[in-house]
N, C-alpha and C. Protein backbone atom coordinates (compact mmCIF):
# COMPACT_ATOMS: atom_id res chain seq x y z
N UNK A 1 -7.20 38.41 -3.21
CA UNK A 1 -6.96 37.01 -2.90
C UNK A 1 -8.05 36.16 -3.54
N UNK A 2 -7.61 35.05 -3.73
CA UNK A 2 -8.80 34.13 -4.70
C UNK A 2 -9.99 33.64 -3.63
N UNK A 3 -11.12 33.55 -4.00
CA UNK A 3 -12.03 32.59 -2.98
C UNK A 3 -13.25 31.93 -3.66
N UNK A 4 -13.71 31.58 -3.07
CA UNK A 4 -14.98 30.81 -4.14
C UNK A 4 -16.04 31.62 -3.96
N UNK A 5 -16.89 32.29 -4.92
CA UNK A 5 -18.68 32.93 -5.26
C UNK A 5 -19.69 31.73 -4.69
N UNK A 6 -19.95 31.68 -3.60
CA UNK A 6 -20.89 30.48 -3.51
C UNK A 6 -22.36 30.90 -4.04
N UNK A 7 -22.11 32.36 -4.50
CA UNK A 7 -23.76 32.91 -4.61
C UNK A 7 -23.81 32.11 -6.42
N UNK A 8 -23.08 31.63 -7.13
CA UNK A 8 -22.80 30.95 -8.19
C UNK A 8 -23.35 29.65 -7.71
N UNK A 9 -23.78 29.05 -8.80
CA UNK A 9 -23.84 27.63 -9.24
C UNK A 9 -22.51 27.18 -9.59
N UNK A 10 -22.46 25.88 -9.23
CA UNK A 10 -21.12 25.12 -9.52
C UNK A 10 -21.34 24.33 -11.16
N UNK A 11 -20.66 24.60 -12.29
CA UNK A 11 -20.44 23.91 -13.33
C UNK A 11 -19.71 22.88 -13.24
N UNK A 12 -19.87 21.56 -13.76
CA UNK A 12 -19.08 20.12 -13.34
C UNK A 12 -18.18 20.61 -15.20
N UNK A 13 -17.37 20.06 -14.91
CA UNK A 13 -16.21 20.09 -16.22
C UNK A 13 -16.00 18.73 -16.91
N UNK A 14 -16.14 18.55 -17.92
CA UNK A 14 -15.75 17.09 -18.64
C UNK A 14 -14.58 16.95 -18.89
N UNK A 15 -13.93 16.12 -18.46
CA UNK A 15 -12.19 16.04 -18.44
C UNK A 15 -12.11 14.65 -18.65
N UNK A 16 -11.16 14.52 -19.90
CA UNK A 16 -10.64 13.35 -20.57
C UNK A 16 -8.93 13.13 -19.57
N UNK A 17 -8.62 11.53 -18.89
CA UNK A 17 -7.46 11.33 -18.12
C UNK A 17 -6.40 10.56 -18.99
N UNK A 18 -5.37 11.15 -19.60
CA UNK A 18 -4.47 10.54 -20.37
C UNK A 18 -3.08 10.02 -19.72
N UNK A 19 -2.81 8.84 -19.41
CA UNK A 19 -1.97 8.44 -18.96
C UNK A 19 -0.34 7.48 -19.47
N UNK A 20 0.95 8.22 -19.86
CA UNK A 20 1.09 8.27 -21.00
C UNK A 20 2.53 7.37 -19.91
N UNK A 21 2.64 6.03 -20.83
CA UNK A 21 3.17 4.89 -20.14
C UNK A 21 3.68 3.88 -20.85
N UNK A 22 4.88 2.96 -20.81
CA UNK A 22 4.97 2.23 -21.61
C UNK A 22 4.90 0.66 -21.07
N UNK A 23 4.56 0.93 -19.86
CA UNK A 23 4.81 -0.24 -18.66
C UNK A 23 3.32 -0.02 -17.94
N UNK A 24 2.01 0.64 -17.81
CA UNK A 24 1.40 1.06 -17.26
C UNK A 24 0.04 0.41 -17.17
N UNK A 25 -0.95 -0.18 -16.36
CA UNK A 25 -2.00 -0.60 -16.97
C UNK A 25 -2.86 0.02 -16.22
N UNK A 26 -4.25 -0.07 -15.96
CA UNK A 26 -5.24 0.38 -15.53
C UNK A 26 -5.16 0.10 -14.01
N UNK A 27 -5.23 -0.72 -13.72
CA UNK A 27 -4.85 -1.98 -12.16
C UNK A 27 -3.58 -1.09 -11.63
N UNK A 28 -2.81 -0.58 -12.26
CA UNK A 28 -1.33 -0.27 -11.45
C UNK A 28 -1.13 1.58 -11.67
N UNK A 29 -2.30 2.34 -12.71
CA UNK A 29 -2.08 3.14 -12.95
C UNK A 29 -2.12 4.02 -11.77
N UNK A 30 -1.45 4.60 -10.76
CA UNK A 30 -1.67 5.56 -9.36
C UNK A 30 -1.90 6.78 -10.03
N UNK A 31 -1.44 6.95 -10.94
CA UNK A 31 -1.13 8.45 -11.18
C UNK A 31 -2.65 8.83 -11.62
N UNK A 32 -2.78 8.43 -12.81
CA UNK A 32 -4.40 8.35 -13.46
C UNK A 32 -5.06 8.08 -12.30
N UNK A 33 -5.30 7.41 -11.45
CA UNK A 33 -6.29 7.28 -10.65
C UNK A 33 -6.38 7.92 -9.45
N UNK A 34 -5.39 8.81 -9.17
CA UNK A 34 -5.26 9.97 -8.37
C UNK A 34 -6.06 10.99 -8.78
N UNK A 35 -5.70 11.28 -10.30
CA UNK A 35 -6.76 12.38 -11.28
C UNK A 35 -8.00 11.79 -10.84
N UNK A 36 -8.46 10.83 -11.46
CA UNK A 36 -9.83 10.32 -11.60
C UNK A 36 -10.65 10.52 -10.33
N UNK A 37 -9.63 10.08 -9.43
CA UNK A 37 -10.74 10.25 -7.77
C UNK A 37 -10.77 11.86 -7.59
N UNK A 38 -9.77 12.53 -7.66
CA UNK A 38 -9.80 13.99 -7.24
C UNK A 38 -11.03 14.97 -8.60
N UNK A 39 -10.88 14.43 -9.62
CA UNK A 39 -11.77 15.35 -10.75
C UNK A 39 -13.31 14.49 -9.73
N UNK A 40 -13.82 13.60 -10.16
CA UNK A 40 -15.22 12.86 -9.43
C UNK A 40 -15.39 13.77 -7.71
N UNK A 41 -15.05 13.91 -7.36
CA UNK A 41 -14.88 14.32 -5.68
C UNK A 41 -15.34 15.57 -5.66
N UNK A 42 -14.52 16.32 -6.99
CA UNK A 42 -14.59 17.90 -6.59
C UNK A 42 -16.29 18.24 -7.64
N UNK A 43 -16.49 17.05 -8.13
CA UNK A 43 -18.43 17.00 -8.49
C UNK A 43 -18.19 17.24 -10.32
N UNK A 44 -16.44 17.03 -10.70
CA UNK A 44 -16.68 16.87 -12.35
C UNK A 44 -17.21 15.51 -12.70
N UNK A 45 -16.53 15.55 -14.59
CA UNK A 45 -17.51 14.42 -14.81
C UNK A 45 -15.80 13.83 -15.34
N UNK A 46 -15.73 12.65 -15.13
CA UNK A 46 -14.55 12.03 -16.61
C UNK A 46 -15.54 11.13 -17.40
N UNK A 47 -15.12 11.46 -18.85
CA UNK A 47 -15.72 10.93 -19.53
C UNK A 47 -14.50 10.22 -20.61
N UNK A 48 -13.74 10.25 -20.07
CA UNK A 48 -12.66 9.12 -21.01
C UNK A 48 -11.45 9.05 -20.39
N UNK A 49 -10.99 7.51 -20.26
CA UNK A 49 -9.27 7.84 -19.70
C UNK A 49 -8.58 6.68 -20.52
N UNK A 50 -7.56 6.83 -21.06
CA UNK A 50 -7.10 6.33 -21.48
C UNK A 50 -5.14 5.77 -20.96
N UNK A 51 -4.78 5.20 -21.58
CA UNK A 51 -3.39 5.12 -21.67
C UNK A 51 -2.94 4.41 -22.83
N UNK A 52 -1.24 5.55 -22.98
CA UNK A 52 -0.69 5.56 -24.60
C UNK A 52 0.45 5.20 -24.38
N UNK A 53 1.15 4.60 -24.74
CA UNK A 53 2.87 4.61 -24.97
C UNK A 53 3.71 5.61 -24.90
N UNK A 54 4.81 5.81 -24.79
CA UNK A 54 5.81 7.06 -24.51
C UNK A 54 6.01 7.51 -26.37
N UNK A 55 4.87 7.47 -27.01
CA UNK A 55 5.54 7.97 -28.29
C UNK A 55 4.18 9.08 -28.77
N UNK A 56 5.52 10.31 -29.68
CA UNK A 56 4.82 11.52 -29.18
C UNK A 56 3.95 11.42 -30.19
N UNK A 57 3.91 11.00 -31.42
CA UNK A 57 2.65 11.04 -32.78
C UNK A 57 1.88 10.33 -31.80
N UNK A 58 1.56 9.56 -31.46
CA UNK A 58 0.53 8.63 -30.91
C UNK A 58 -0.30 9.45 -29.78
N UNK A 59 0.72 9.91 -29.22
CA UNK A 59 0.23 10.78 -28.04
C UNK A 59 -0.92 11.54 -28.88
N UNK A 60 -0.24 12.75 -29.61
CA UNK A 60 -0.61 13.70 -30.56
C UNK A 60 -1.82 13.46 -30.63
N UNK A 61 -1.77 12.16 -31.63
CA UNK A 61 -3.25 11.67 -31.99
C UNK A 61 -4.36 11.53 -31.07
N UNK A 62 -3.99 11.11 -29.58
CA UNK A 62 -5.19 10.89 -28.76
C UNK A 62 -5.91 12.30 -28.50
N UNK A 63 -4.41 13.26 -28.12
CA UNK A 63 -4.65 14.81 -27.74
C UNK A 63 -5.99 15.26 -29.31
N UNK A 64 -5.77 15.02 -30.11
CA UNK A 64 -6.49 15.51 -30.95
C UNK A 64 -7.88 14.92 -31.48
N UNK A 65 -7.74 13.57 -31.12
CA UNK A 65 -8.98 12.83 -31.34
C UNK A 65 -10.18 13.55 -30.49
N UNK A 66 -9.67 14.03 -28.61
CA UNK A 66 -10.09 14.50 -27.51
C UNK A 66 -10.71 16.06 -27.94
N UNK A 67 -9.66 16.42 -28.52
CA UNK A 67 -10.07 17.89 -29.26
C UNK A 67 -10.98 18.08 -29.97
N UNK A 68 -10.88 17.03 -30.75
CA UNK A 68 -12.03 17.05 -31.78
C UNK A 68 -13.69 16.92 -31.23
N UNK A 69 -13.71 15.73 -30.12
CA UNK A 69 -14.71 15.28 -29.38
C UNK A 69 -15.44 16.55 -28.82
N UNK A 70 -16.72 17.27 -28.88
CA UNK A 70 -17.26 18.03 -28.64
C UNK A 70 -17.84 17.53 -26.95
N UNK A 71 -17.52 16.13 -26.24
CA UNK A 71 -17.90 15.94 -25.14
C UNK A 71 -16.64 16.40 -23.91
N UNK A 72 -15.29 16.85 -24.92
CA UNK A 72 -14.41 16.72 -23.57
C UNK A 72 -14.01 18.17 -23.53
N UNK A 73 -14.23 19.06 -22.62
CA UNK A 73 -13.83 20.22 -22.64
C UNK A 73 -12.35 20.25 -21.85
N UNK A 74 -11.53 19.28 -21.11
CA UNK A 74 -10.42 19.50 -20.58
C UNK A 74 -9.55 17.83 -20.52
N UNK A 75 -8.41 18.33 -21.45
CA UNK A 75 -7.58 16.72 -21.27
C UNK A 75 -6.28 17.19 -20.12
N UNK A 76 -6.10 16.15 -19.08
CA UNK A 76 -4.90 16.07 -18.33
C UNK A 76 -4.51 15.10 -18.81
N UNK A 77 -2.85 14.62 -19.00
CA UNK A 77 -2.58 14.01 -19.36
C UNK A 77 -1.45 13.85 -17.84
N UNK A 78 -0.53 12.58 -17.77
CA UNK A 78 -0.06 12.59 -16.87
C UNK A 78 1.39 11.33 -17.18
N UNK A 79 2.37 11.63 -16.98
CA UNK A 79 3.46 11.01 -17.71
C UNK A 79 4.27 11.87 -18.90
N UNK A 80 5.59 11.22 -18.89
CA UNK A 80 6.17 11.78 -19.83
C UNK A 80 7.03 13.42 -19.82
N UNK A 81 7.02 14.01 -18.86
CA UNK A 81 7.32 14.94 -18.98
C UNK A 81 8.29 15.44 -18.36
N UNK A 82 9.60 14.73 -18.05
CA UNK A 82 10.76 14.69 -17.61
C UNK A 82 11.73 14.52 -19.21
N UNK A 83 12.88 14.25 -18.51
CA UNK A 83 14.25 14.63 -19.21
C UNK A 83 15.14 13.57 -19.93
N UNK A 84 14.26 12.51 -19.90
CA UNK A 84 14.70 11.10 -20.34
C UNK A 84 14.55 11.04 -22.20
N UNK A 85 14.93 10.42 -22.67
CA UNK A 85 14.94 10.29 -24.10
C UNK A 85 13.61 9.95 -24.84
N UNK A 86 12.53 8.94 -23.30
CA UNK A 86 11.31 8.70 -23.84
C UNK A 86 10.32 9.84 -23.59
N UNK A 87 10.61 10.70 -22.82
CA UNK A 87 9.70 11.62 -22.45
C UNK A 87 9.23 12.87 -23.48
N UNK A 88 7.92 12.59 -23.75
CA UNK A 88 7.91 13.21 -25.18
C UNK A 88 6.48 14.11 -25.22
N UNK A 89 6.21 14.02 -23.88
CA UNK A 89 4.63 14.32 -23.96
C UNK A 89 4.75 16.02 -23.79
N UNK A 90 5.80 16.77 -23.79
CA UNK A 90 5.39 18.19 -23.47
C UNK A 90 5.20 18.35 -25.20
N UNK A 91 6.44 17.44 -25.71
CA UNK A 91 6.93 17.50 -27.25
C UNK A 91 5.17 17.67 -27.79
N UNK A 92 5.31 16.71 -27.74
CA UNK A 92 3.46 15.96 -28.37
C UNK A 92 2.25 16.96 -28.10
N UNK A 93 1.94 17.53 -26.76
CA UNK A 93 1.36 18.80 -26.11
C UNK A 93 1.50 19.82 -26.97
N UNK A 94 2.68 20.28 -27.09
CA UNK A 94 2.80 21.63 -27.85
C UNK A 94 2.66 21.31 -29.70
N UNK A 95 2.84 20.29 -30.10
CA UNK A 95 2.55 20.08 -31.54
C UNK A 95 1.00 20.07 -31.35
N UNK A 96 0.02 20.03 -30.86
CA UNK A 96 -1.31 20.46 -30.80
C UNK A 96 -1.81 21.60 -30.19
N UNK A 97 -1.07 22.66 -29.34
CA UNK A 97 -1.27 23.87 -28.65
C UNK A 97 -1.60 24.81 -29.89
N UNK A 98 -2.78 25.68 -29.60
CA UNK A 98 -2.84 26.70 -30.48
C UNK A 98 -2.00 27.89 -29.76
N UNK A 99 -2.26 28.25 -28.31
CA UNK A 99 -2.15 28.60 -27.27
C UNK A 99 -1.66 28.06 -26.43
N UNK A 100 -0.35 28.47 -25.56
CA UNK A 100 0.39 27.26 -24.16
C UNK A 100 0.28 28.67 -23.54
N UNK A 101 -0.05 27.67 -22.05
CA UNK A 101 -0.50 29.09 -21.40
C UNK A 101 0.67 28.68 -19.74
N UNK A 102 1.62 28.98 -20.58
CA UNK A 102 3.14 30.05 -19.93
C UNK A 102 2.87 29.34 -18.42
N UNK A 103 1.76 30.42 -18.00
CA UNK A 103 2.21 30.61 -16.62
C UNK A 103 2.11 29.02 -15.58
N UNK A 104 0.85 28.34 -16.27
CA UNK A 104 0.74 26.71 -15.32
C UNK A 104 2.17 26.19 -14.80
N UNK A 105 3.11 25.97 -15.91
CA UNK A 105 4.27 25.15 -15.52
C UNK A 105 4.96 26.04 -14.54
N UNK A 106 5.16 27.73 -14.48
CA UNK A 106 5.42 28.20 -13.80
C UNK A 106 5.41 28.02 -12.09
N UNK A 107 3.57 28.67 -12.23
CA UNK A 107 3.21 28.24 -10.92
C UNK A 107 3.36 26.57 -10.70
N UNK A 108 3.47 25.90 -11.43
CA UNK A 108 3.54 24.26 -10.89
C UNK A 108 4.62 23.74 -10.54
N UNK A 109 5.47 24.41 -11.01
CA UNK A 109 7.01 24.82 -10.71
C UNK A 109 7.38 25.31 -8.78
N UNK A 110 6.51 26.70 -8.76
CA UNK A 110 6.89 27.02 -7.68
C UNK A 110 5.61 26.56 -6.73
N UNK A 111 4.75 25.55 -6.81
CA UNK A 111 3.79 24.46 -5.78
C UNK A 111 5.15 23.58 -5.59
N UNK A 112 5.65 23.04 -6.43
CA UNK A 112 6.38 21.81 -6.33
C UNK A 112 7.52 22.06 -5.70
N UNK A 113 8.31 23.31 -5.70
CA UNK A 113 9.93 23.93 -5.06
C UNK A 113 9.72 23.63 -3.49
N UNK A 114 8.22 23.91 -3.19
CA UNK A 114 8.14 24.10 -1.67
C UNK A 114 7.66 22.31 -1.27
N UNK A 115 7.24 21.57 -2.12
CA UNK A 115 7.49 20.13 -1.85
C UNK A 115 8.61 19.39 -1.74
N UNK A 116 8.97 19.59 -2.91
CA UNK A 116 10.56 18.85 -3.64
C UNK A 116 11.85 19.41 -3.89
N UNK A 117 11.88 20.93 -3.48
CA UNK A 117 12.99 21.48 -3.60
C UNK A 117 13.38 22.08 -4.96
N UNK A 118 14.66 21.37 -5.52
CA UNK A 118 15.24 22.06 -6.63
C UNK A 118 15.02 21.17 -7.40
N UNK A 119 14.93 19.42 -6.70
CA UNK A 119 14.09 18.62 -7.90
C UNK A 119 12.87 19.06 -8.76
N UNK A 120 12.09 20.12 -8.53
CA UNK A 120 11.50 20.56 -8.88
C UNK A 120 11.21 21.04 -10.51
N UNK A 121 12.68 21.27 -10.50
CA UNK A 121 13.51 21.75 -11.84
C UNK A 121 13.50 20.92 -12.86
N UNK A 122 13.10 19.02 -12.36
CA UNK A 122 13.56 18.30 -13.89
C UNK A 122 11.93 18.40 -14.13
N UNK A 123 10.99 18.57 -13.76
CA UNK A 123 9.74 18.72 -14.58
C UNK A 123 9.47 19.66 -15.57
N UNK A 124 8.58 19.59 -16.51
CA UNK A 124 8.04 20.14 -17.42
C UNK A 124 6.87 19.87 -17.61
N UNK A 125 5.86 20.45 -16.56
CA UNK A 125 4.57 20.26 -16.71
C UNK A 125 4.35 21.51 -17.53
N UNK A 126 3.25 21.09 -18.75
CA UNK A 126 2.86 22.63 -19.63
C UNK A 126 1.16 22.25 -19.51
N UNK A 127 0.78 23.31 -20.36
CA UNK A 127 -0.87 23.60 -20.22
C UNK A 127 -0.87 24.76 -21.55
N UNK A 128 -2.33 24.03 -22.14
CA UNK A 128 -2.05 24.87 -23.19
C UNK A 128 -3.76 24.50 -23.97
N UNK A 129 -4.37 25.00 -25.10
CA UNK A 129 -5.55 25.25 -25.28
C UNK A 129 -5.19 24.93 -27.10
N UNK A 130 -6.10 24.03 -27.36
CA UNK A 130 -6.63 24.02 -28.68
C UNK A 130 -8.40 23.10 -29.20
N UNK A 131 -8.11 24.18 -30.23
CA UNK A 131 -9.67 23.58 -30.66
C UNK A 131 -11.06 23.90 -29.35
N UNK A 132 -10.99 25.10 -28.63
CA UNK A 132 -11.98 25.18 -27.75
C UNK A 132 -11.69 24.40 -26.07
N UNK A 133 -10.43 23.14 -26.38
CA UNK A 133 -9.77 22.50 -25.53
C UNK A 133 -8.92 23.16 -24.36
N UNK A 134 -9.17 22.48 -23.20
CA UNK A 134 -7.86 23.04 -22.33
C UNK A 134 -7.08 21.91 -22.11
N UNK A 135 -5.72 21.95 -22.04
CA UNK A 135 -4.98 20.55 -22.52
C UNK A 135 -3.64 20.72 -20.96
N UNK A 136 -3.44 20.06 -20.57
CA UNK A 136 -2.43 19.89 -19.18
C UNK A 136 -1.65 18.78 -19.48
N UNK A 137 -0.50 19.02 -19.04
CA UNK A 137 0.35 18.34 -18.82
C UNK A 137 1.27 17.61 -17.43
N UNK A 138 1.01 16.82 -16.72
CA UNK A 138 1.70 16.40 -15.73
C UNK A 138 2.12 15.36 -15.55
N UNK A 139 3.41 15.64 -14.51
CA UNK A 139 4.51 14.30 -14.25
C UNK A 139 3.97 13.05 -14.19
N UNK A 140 4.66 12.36 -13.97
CA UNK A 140 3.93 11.23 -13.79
C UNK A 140 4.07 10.71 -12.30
N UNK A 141 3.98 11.20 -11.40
CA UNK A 141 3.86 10.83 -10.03
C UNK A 141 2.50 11.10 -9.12
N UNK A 142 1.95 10.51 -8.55
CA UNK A 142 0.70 10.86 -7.65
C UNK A 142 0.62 12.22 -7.00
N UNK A 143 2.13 12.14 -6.18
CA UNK A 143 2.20 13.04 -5.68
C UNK A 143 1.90 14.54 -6.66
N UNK A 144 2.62 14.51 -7.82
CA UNK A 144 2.47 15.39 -8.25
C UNK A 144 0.78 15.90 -8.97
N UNK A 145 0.48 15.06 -9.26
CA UNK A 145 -1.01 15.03 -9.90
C UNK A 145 -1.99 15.40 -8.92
N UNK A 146 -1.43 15.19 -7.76
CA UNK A 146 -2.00 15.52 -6.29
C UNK A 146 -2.02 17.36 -6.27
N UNK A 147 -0.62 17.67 -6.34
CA UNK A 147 -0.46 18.78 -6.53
C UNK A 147 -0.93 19.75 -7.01
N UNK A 148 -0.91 19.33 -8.46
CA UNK A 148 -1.34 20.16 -10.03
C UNK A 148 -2.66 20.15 -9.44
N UNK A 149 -3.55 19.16 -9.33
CA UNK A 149 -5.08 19.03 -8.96
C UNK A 149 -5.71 19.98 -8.01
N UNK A 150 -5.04 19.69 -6.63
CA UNK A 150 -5.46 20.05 -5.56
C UNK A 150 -4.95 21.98 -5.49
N UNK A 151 -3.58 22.37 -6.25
CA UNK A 151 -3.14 23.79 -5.79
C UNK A 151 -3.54 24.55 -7.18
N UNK A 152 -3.77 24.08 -8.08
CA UNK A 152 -3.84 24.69 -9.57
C UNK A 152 -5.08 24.51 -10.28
N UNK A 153 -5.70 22.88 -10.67
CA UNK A 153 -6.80 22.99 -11.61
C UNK A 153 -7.84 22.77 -10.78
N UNK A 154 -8.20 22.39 -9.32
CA UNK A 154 -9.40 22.50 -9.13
C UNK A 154 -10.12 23.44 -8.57
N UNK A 155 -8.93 24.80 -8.72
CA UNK A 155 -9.05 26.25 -8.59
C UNK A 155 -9.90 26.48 -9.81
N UNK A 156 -8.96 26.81 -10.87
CA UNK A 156 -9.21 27.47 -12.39
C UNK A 156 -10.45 26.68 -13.26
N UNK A 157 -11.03 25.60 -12.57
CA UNK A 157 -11.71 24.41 -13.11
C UNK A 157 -13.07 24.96 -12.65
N UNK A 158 -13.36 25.69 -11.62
CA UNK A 158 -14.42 25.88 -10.50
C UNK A 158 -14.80 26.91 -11.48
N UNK A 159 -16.05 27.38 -11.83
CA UNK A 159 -16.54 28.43 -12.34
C UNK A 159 -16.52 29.48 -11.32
N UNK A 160 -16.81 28.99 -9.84
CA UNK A 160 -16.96 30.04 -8.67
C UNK A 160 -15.63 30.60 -8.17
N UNK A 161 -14.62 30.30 -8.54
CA UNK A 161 -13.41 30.59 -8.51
C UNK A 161 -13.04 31.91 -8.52
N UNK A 162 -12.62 32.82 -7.59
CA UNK A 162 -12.39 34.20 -8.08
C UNK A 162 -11.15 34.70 -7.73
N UNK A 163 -10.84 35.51 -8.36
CA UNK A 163 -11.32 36.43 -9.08
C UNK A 163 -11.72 36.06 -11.12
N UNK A 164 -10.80 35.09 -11.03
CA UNK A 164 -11.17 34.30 -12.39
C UNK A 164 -10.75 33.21 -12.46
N UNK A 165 -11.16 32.41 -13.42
CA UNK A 165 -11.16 31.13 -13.78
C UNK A 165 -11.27 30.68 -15.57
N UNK A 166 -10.77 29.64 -14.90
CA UNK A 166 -10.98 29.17 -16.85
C UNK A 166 -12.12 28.51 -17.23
N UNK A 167 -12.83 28.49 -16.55
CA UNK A 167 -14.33 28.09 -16.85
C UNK A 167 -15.24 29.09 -17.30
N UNK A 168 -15.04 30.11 -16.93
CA UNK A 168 -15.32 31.54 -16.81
C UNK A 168 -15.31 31.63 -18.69
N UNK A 169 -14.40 31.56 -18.98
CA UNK A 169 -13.78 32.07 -20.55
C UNK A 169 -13.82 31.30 -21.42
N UNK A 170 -14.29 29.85 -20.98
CA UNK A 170 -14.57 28.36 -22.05
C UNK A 170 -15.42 29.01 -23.44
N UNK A 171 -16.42 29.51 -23.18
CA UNK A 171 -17.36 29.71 -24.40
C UNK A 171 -16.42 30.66 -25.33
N UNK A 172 -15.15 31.03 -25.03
CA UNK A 172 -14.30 31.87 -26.16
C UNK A 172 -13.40 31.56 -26.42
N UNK A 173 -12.82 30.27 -26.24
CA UNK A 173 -11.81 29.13 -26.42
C UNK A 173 -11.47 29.54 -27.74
N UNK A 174 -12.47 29.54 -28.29
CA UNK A 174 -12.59 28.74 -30.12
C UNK A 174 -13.14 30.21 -30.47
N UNK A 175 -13.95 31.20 -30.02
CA UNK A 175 -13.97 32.34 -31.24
C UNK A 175 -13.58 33.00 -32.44
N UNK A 176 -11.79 32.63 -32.29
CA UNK A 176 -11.54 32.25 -33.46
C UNK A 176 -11.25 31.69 -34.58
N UNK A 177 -12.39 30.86 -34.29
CA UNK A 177 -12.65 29.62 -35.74
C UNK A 177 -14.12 29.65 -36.08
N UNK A 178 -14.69 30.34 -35.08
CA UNK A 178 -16.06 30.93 -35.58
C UNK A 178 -16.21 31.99 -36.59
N UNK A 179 -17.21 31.74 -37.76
CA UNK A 179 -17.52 32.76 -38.76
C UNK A 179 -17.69 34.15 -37.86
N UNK A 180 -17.34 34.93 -38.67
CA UNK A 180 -17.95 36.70 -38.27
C UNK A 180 -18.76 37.01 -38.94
């Protein structure tokens, strides 16, 4: 069963908040600012949040600008990831994934069945790793960002996290783009 190492030091995580909107501002953003209070609380750092339009190059570009940035080791992004014609952000996510790591939407899938039922089903939250990056994807509802946060990343986020974590394995993100 998972529990926390308190005999560990706690590592704070730098996490970039992407909030992906075409109607959305800072003042009205719930969703983003659900992230923002829950990452600060649990003792990370945010060091950038932004919001983009429902279009997926643009998206792309922020995802990769973030990647590039040697200050952000984890982007959530939040919006976009339903079944509508504008929803483009899993699209946009995976055109920068070196690595999508399967199981998040899974388990975020079955957090959410026991909230929302079978609505559960029109999401497409993904999670996925490039450039040394860990990259997330979520709905665009509080509730759900509530979710993802509270049952999923501020588990895998915790270095003390056990039996493992993704903090744990950060320094091998990128090994292979390092010389041998």
């Amino acid at each position: 069963m998972s529990r926390i190492d308190e005999t560990k030091d706690f590592i704070p995580v730098r996490i970039a908040v992407l909030t992906v909107s075409d109607t959305r501002q800072l003042a009205d953003d719930k969703s983003g600012q659900t992230l923002v209070d829950r990452i600060v609380a649990d003792g990370h750092i945010v060091v950038d949040r932004k919001i983009v339009p429902d279009e997926r190059t643009v998206i792309a570009d922020q995802l990769r600008a973030w990647i590039a940035d040697e200050t952000v080791d984890v982007v959530i992004s939040t919006g976009g990831t339903g079944l509508t014609g504008r929803d483009v952000t899993v699209e946009a996510h995976r055109d920068v994934y070196e690595k999508e790591i399967d199981a998040f939407g899974t388990v975020f899938t079955i957090i959410s069945m026991q909230k929302i039922g079978t609505s559960a089903i029109q999401s497409r939250a993904t999670g996925g790793v490039a450039g040394g990056t860990y990259l997330f994807a979520l709905p665009g509802s509080p509730g759900a960002c509530r979710d993802a946060w509270d049952e999923i990343l501020s588990k895998q986020l915790n270095f003390r996290h056990q039996p493992c974590n993704f903090v744990e394995i950060m320094p091998r993100l990128d090994e292979h783009l390092r010389r041998k």
